[in-house]
C-alpha atoms as a PDB file:
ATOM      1  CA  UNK A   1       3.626  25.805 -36.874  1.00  0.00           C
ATOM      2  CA  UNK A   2       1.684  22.748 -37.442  1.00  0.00           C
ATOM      3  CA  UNK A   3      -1.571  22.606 -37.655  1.00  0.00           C
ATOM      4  CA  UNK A   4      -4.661  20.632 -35.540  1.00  0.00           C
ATOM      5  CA  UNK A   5      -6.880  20.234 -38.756  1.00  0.00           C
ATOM      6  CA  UNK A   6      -5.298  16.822 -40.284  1.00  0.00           C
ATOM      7  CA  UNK A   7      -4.987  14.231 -37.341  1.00  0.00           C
ATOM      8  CA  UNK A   8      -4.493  11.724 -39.792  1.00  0.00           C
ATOM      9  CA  UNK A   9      -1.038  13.115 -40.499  1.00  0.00           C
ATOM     10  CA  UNK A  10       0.680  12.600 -37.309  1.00  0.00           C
ATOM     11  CA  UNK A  11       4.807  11.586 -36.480  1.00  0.00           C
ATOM     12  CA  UNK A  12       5.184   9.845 -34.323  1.00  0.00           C
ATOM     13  CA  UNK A  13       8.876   8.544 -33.857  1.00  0.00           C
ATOM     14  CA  UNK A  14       8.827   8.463 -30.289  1.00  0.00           C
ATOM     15  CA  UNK A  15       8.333   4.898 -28.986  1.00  0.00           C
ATOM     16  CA  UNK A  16       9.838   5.430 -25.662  1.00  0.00           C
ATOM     17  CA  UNK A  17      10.517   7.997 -22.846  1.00  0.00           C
ATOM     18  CA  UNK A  18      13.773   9.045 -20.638  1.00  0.00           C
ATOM     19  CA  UNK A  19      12.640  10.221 -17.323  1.00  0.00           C
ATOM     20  CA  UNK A  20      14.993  12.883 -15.828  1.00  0.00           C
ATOM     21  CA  UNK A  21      14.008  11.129 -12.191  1.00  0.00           C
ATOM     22  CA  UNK A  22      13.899  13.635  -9.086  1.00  0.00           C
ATOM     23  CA  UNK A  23      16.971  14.148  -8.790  1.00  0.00           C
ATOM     24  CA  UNK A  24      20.664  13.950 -11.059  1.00  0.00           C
ATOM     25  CA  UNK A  25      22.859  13.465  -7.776  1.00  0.00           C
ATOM     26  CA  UNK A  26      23.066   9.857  -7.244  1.00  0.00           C
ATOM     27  CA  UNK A  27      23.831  10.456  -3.610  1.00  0.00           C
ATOM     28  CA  UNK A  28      20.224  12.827  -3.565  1.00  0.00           C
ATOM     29  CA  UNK A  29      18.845   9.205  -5.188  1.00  0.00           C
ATOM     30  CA  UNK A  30      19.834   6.717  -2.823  1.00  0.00           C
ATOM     31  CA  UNK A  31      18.501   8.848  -0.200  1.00  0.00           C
ATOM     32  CA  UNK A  32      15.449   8.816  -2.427  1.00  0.00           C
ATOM     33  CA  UNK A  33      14.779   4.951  -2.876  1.00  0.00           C
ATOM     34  CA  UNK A  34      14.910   4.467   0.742  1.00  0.00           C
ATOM     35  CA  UNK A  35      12.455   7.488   1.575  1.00  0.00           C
ATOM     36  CA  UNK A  36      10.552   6.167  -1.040  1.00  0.00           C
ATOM     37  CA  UNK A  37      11.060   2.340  -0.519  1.00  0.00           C
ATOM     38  CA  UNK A  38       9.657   3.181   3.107  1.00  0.00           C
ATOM     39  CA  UNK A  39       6.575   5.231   1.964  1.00  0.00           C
ATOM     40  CA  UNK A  40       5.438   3.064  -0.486  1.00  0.00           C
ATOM     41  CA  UNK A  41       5.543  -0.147   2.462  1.00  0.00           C
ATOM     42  CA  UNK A  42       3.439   2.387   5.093  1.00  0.00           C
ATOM     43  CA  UNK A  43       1.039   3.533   2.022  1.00  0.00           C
ATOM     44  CA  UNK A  44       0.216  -0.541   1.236  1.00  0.00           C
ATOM     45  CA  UNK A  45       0.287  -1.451   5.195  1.00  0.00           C
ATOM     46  CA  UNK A  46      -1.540   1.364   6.399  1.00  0.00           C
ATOM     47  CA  UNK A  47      -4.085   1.352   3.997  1.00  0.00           C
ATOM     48  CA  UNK A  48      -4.992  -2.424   4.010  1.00  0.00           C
ATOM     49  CA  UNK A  49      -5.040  -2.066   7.843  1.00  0.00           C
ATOM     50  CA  UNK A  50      -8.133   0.084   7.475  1.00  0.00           C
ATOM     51  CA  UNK A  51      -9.914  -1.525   5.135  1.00  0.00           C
ATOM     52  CA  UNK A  52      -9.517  -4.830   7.158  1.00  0.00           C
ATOM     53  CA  UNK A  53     -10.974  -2.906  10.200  1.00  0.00           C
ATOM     54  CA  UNK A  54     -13.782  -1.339   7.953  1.00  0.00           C
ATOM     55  CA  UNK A  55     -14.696  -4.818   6.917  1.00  0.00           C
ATOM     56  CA  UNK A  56     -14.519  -6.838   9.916  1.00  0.00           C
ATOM     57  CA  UNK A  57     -15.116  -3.924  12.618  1.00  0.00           C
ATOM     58  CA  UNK A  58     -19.068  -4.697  13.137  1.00  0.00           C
ATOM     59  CA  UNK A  59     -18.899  -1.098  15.175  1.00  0.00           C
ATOM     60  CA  UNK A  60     -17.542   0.684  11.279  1.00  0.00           C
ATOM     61  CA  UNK A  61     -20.981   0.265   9.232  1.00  0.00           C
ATOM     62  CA  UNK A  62     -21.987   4.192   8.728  1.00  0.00           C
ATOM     63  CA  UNK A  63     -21.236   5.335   5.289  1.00  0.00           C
ATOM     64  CA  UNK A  64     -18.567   7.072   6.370  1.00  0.00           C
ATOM     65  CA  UNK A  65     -16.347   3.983   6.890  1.00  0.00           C
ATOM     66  CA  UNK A  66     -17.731   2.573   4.017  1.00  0.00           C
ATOM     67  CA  UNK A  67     -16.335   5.751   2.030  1.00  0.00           C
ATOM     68  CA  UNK A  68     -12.907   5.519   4.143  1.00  0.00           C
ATOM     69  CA  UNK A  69     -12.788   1.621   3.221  1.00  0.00           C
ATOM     70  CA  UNK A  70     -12.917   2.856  -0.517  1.00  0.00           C
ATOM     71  CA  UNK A  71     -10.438   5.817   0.013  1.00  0.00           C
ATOM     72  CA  UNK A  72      -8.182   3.456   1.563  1.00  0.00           C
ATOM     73  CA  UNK A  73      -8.710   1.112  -1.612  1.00  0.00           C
ATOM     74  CA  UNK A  74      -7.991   4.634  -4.280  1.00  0.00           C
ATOM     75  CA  UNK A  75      -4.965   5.246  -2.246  1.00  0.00           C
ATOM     76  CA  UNK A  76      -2.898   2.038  -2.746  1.00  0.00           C
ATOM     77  CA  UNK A  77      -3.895   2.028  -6.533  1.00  0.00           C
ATOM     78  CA  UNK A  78      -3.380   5.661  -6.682  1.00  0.00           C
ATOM     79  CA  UNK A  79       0.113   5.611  -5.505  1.00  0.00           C
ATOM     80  CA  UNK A  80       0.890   1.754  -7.504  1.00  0.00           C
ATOM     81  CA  UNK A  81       0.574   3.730 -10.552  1.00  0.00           C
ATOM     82  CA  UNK A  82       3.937   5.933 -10.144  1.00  0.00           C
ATOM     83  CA  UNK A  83       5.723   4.658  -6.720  1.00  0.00           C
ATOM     84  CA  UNK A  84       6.813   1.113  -7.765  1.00  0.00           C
ATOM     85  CA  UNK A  85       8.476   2.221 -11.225  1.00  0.00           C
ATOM     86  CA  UNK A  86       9.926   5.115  -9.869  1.00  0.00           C
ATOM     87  CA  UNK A  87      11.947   2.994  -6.758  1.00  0.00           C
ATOM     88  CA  UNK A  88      12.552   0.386  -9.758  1.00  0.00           C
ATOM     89  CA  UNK A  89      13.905   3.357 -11.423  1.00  0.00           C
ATOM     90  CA  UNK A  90      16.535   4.889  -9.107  1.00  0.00           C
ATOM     91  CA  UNK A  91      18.227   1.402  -9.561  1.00  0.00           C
ATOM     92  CA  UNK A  92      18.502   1.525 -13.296  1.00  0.00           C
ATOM     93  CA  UNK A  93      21.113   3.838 -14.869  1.00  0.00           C
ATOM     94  CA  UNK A  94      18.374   4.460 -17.917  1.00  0.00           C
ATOM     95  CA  UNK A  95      15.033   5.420 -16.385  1.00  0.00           C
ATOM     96  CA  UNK A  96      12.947   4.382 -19.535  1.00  0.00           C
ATOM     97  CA  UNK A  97       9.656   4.039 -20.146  1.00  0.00           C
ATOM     98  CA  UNK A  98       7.187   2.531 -22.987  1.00  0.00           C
ATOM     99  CA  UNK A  99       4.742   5.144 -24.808  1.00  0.00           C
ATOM    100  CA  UNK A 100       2.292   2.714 -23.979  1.00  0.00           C
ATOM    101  CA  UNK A 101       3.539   2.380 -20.157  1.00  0.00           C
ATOM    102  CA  UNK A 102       4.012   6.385 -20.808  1.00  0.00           C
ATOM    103  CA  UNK A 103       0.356   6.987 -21.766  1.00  0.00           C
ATOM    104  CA  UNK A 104      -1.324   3.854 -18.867  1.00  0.00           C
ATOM    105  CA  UNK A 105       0.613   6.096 -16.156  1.00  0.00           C
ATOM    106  CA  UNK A 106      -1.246   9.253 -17.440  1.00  0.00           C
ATOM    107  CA  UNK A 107      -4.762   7.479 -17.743  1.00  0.00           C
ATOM    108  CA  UNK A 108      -3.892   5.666 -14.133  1.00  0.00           C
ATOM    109  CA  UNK A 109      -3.149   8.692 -12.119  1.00  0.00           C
ATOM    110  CA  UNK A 110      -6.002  10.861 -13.272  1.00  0.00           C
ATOM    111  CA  UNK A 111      -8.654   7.937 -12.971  1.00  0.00           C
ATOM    112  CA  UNK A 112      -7.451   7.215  -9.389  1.00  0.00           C
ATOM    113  CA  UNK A 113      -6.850  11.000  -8.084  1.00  0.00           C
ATOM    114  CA  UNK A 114      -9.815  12.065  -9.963  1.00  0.00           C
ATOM    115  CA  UNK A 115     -11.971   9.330  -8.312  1.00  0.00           C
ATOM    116  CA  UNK A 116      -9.996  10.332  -4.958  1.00  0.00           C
ATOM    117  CA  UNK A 117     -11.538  13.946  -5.399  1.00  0.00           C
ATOM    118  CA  UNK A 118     -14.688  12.441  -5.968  1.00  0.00           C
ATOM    119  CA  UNK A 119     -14.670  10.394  -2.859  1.00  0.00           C
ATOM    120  CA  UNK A 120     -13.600  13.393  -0.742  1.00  0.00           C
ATOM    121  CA  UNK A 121     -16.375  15.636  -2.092  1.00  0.00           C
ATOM    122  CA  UNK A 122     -19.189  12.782  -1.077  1.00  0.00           C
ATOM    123  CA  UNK A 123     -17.356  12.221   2.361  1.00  0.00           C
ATOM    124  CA  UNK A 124     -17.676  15.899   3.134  1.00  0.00           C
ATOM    125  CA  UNK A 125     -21.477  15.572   2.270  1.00  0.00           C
ATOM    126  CA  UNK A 126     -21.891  12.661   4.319  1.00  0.00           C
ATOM    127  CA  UNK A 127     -20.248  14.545   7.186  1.00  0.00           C
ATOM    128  CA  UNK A 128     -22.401  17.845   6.277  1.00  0.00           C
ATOM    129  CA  UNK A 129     -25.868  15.588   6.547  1.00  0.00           C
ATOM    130  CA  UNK A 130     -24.759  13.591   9.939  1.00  0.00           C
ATOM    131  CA  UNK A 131     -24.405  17.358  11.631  1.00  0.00           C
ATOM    132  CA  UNK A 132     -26.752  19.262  10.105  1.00  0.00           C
ATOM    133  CA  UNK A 133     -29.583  16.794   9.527  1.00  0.00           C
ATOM    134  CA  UNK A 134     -28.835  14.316  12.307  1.00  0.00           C
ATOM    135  CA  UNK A 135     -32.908  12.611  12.523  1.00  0.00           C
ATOM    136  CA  UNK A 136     -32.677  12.110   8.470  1.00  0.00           C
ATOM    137  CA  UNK A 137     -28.985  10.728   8.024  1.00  0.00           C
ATOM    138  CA  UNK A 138     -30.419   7.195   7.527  1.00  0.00           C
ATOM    139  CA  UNK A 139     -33.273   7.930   5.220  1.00  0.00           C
ATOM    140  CA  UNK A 140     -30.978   9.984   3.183  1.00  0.00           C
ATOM    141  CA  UNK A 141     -27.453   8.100   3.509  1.00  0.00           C
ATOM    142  CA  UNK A 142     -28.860   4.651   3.103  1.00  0.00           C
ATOM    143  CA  UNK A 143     -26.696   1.588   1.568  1.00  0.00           C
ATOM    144  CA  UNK A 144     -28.223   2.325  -2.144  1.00  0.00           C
ATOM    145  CA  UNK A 145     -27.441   6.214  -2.598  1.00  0.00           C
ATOM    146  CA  UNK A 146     -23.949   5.185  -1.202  1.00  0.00           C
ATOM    147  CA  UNK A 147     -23.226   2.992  -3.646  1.00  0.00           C
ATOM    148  CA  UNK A 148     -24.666   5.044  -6.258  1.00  0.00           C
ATOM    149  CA  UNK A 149     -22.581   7.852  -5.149  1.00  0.00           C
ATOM    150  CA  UNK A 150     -19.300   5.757  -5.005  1.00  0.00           C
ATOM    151  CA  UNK A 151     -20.011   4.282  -8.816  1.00  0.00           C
ATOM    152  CA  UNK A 152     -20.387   8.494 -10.114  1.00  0.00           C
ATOM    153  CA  UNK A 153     -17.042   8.879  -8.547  1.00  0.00           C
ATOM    154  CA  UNK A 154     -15.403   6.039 -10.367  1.00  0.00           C
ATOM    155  CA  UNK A 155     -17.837   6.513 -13.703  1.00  0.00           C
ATOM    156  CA  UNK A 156     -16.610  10.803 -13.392  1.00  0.00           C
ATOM    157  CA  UNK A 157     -12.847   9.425 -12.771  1.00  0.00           C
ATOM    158  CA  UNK A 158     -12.965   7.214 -15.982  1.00  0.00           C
ATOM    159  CA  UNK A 159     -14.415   9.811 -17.921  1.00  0.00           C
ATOM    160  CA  UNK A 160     -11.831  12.765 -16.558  1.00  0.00           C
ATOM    161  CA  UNK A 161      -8.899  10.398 -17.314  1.00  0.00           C
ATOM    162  CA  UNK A 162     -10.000   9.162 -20.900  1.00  0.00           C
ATOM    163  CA  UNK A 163     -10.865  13.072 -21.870  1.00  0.00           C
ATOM    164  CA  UNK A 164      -6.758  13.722 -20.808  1.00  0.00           C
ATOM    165  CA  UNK A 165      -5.238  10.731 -22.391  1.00  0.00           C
ATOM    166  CA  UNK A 166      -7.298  11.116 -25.734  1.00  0.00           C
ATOM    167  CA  UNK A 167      -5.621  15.043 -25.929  1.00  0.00           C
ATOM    168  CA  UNK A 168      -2.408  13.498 -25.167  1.00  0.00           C
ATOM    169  CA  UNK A 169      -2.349  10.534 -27.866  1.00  0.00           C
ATOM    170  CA  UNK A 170      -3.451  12.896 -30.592  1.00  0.00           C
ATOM    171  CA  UNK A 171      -0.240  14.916 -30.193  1.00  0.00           C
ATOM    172  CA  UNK A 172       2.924  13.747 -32.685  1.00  0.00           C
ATOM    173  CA  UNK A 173       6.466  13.083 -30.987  1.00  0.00           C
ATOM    174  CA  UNK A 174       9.395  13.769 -33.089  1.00  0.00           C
ATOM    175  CA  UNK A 175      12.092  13.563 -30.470  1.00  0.00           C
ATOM    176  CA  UNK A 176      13.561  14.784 -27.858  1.00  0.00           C
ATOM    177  CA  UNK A 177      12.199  12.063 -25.603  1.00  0.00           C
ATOM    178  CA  UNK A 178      13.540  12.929 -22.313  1.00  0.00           C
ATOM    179  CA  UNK A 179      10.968  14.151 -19.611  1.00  0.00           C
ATOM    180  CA  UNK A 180      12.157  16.155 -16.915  1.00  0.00           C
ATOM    181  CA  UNK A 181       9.912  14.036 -14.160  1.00  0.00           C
ATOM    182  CA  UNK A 182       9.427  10.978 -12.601  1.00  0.00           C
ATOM    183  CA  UNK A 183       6.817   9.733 -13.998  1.00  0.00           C
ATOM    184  CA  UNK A 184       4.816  10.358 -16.679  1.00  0.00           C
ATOM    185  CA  UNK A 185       2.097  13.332 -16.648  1.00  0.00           C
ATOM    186  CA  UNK A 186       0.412  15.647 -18.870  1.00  0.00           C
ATOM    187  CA  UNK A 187       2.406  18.882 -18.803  1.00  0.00           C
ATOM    188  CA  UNK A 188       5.890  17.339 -18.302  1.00  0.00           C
ATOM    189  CA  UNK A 189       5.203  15.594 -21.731  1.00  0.00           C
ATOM    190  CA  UNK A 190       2.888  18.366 -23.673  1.00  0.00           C
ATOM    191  CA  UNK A 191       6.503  19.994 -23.745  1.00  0.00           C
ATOM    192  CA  UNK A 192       8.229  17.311 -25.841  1.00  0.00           C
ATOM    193  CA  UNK A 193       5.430  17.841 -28.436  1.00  0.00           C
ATOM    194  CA  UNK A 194       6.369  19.040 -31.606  1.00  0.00           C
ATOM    195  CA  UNK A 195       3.691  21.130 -32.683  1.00  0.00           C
ATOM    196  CA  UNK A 196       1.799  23.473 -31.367  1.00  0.00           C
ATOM    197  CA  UNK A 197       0.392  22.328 -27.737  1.00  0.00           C
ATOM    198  CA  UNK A 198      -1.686  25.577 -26.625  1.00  0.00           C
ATOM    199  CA  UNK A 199      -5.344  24.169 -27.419  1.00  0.00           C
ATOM    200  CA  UNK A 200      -4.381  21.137 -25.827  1.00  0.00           C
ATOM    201  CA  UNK A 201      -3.000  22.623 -22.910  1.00  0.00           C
ATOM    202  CA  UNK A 202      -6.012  25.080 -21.996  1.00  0.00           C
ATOM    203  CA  UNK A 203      -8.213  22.141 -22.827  1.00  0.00           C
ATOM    204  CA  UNK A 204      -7.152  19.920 -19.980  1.00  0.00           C
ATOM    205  CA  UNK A 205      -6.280  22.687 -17.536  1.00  0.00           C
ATOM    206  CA  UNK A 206     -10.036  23.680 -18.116  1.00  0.00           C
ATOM    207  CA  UNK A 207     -10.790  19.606 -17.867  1.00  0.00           C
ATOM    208  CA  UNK A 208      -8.847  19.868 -14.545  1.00  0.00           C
ATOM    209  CA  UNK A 209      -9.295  22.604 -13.255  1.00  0.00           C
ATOM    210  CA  UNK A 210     -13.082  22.429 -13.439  1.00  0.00           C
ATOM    211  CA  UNK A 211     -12.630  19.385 -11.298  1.00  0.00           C
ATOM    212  CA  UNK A 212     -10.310  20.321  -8.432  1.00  0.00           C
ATOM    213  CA  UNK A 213     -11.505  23.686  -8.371  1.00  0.00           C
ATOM    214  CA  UNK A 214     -15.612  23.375  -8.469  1.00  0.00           C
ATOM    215  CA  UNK A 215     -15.096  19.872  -5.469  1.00  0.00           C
ATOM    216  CA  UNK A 216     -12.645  22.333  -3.407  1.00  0.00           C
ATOM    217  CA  UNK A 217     -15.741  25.326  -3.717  1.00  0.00           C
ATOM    218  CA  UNK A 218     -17.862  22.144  -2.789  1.00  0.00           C
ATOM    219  CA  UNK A 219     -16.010  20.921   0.192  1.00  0.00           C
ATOM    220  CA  UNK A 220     -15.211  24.764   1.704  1.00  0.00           C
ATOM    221  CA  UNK A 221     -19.263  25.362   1.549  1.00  0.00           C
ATOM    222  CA  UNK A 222     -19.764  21.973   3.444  1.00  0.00           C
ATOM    223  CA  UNK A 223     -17.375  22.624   6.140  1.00  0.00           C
ATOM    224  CA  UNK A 224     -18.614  26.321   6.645  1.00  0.00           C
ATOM    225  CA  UNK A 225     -21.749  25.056   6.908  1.00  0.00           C
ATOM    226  CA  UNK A 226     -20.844  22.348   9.112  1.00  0.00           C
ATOM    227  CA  UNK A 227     -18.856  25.256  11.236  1.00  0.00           C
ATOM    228  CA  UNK A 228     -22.143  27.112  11.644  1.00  0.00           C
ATOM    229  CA  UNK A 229     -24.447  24.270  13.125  1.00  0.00           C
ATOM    230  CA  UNK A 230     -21.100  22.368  15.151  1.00  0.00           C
ATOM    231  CA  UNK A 231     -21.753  26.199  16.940  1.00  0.00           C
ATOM    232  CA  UNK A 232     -25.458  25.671  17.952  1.00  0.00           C
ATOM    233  CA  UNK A 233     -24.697  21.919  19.189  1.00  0.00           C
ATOM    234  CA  UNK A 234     -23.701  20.954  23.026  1.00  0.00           C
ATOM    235  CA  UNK A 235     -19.724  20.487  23.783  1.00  0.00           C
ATOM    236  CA  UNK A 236     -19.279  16.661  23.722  1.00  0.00           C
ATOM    237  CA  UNK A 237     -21.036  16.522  20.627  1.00  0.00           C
ATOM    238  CA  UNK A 238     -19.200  19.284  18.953  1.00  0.00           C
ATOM    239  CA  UNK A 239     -15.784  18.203  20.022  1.00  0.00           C
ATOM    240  CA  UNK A 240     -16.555  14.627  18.939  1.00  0.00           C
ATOM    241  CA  UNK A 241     -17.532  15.740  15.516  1.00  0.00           C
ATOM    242  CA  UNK A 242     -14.748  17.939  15.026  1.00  0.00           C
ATOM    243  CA  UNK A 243     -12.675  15.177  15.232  1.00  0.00           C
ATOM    244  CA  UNK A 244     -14.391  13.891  12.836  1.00  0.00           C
ATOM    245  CA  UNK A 245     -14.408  16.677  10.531  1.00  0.00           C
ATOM    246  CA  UNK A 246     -11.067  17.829  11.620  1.00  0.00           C
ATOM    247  CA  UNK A 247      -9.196  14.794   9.846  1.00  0.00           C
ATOM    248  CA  UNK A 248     -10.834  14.890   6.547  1.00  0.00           C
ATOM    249  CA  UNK A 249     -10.191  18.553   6.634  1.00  0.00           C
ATOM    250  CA  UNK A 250      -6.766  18.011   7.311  1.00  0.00           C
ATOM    251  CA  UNK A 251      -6.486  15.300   4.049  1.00  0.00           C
ATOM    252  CA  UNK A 252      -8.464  17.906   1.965  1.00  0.00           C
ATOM    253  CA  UNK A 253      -5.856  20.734   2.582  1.00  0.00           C
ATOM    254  CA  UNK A 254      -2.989  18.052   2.307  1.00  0.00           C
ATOM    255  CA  UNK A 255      -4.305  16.848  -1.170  1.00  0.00           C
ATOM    256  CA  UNK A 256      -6.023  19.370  -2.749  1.00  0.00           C
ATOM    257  CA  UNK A 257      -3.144  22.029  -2.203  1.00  0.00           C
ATOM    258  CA  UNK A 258      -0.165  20.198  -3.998  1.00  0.00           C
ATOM    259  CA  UNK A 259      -2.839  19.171  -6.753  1.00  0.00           C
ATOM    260  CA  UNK A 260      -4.146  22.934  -7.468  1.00  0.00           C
ATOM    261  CA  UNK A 261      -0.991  24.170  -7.880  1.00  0.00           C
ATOM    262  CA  UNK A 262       0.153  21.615 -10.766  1.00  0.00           C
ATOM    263  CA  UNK A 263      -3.460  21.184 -12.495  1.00  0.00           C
ATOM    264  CA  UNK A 264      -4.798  24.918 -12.286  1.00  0.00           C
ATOM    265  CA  UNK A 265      -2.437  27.166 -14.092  1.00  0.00           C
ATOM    266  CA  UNK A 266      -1.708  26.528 -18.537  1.00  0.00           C
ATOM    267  CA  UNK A 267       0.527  24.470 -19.542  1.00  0.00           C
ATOM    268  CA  UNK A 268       3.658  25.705 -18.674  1.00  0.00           C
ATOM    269  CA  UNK A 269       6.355  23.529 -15.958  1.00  0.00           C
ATOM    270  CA  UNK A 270       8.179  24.655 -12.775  1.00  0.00           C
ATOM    271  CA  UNK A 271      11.156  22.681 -11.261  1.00  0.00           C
ATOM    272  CA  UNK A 272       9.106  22.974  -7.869  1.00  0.00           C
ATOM    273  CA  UNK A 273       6.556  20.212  -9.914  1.00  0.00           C
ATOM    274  CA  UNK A 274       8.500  17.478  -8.892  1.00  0.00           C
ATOM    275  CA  UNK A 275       8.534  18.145  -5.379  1.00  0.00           C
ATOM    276  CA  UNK A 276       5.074  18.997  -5.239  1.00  0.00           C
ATOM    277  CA  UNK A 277       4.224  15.786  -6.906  1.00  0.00           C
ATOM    278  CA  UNK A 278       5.709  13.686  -4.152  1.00  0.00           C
ATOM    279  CA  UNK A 279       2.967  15.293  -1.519  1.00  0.00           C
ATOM    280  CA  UNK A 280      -0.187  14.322  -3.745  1.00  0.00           C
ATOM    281  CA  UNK A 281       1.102  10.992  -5.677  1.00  0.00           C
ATOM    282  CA  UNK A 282       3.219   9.445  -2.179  1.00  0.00           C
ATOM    283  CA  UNK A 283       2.711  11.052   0.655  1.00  0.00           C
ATOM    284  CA  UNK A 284      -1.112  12.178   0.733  1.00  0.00           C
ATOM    285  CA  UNK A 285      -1.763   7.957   0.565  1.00  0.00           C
ATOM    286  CA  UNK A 286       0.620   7.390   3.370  1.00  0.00           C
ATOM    287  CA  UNK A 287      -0.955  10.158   5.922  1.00  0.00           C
ATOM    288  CA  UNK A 288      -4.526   9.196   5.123  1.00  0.00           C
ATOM    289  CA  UNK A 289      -4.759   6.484   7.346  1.00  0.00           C
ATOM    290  CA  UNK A 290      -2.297   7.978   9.985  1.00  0.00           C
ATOM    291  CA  UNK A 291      -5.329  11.023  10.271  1.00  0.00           C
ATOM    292  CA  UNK A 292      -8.077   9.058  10.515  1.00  0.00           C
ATOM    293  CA  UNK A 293      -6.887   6.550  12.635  1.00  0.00           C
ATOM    294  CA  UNK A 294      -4.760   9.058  14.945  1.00  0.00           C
ATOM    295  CA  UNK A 295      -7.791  11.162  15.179  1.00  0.00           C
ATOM    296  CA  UNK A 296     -10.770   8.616  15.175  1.00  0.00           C
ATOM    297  CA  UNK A 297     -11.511   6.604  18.544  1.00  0.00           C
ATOM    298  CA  UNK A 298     -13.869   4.520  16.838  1.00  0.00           C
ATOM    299  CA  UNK A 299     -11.215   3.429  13.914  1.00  0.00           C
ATOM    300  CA  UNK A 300      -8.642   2.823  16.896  1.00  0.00           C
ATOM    301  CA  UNK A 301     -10.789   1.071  18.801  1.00  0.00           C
ATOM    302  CA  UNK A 302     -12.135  -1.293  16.417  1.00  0.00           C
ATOM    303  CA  UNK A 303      -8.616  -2.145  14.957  1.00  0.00           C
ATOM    304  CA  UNK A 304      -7.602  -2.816  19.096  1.00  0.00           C
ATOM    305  CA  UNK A 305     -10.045  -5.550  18.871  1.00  0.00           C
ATOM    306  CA  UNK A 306      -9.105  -7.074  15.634  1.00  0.00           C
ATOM    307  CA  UNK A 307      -5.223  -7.130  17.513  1.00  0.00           C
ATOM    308  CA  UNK A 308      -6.774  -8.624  20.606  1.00  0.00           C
ATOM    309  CA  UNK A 309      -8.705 -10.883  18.600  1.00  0.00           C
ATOM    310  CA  UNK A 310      -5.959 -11.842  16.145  1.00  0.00           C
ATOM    311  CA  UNK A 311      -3.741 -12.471  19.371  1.00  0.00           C
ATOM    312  CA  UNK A 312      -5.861 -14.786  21.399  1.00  0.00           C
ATOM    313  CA  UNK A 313      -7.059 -16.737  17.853  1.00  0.00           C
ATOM    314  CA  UNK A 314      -3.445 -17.195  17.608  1.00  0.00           C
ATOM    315  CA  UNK A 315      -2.752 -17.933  21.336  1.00  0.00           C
ATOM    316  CA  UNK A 316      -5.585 -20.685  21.305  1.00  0.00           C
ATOM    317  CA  UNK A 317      -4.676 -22.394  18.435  1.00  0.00           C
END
């Protein structure tokens, strides 16, 4: 078994990847790149549709828009990092990819889910201090510890993703080079390693882990919390910020499920992953803005006046 102690004496003959793709039935496929194909158009519309609203919606200035315009911003990168190659993919008869391109896809989709978390976590507190401390929201939520906030989610992203792909590049590749995914990610390609992974593997499931598990402890306290005072509060004002609450729950449960599942157990692969992967890497991005437009009357009702607006601009041209 090879040993950890001499970095300097690692193989690597590897210089490119085979993905497997999701599926080996070419019929499965085409079906595929136009599910796909379609997502991947509602993810970009969708999500530049809200942050146009955030930014010219004078109504949308609270923090949590300015969050959502930032979510909205994670989510089109966050899916751009897999989506794109993968439908350019189930064209091509050989579904290659770079070691470079192989390692950028690793370090991309941890920085942006990562950050996602992050952003999640700090929505749920911003929702947690508009119900349960109402007279101070301003004081406390002002422009500064927003932005402050926002830059720890992308400065703990970075750090998350640069911890995963410096385990990953220390590891030699000998061959096989096929991965049994769609794209690249860590365990999928710990398993072509050929030495012994086990270190490695505990090391970033603890990295992880850590992360999805101690922001989903995070967000569950918020929300009971929230629970408790929505119970004290009069009806209107309850049911309007359950709404609220009710859609970022609903992306929470949506994202965080899929992502527990693959990140919190060691390193070992299930052909479930795949499948899984779809819900957090394509189709979390494309329901976010469905939920929080579907279920926000302020979101809808700013984005009927940038229509009507856009319409009668046009009209009076």
């Amino acid at each position: 078994m090879a040993s950890w102690t001499h970095p300097m004496e690692k193989i690597n003959n590897v210089t490119e990847f085979i993905f497997w793709g999701l599926s080996q039935n070419p019929e499965v496929e085409e079906v595929c790149l136009v599910l796909f194909s379609f997502f991947y158009t509602a993810i970009l519309l969708g999500n530049l549709l809200i942050m146009l609203t955030v930014c010219t919606g004078n109504l949308l200035k609270s923090p949590m828009y300015f969050f959502l315009n930032f979510l909205s911003f994670v989510d089109i990168c966050y899916s751009s990092v897999t989506a794109p190659k993968t439908i350019v993919d189930m064209l091509a008869k050989n579904k290659t990819i770079s070691y470079a391109g192989c390692m950028l896809q690793i370090f991309g989709g941890h920085f942006f889910g990562c950050t996602e978390i992050f952003i999640l976590t700090v929505m749920a507190y911003d929702r947690y201090v508009a119900i349960c401390k109402p007279l101070h929201y301003m004081t406390i939520m002002d422009r500064e510890t927003c932005s402050k906030m926002l830059l720890g989610s992308w400065v703990g992203g970075f750090i998350h993703s640069i911890i995963q792909v410096a385990l990953v590049v220390q590891i030699p590749f000998c061959g096989p080079n096929e991965i049994d995914h769609y794209f690249c990610d860590v365990h999928p390609v710990l398993k072509l390693a050929c030495t012994d992974t086990y270190i490695v593997g505990v090391a970033m499931t603890a990295n992880s882990g850590t992360i999805s598990l101690g922001s989903f402890v995070i967000l569950l306290f918020s929300y009971s919390v929230i629970l408790v005072t929505l119970r004290k509060q009069l009806a209107e004002g309850r049911r309007k910020a359950l709404s609220t609450c009710g859609s970022h729950i609903a992306v929470v449960i949506i994202f965080f499920g899929p992502c527990t599942f693959i990140y919190m157990r060691p390193d070992t692969t299930f052909s479930e992953d795949k499948m899984v992967a779809v819900f957090y890497t394509i189709i979390t991005p494309m329901l976010n803005p469905l939920i929080y437009t579907l279920r926000n009357t302020e979101v809808k009702n700013a984005m009927k006046k940038l229509w009507y607006k856009k319409v009668f601009w046009t009209s009076g041209k």
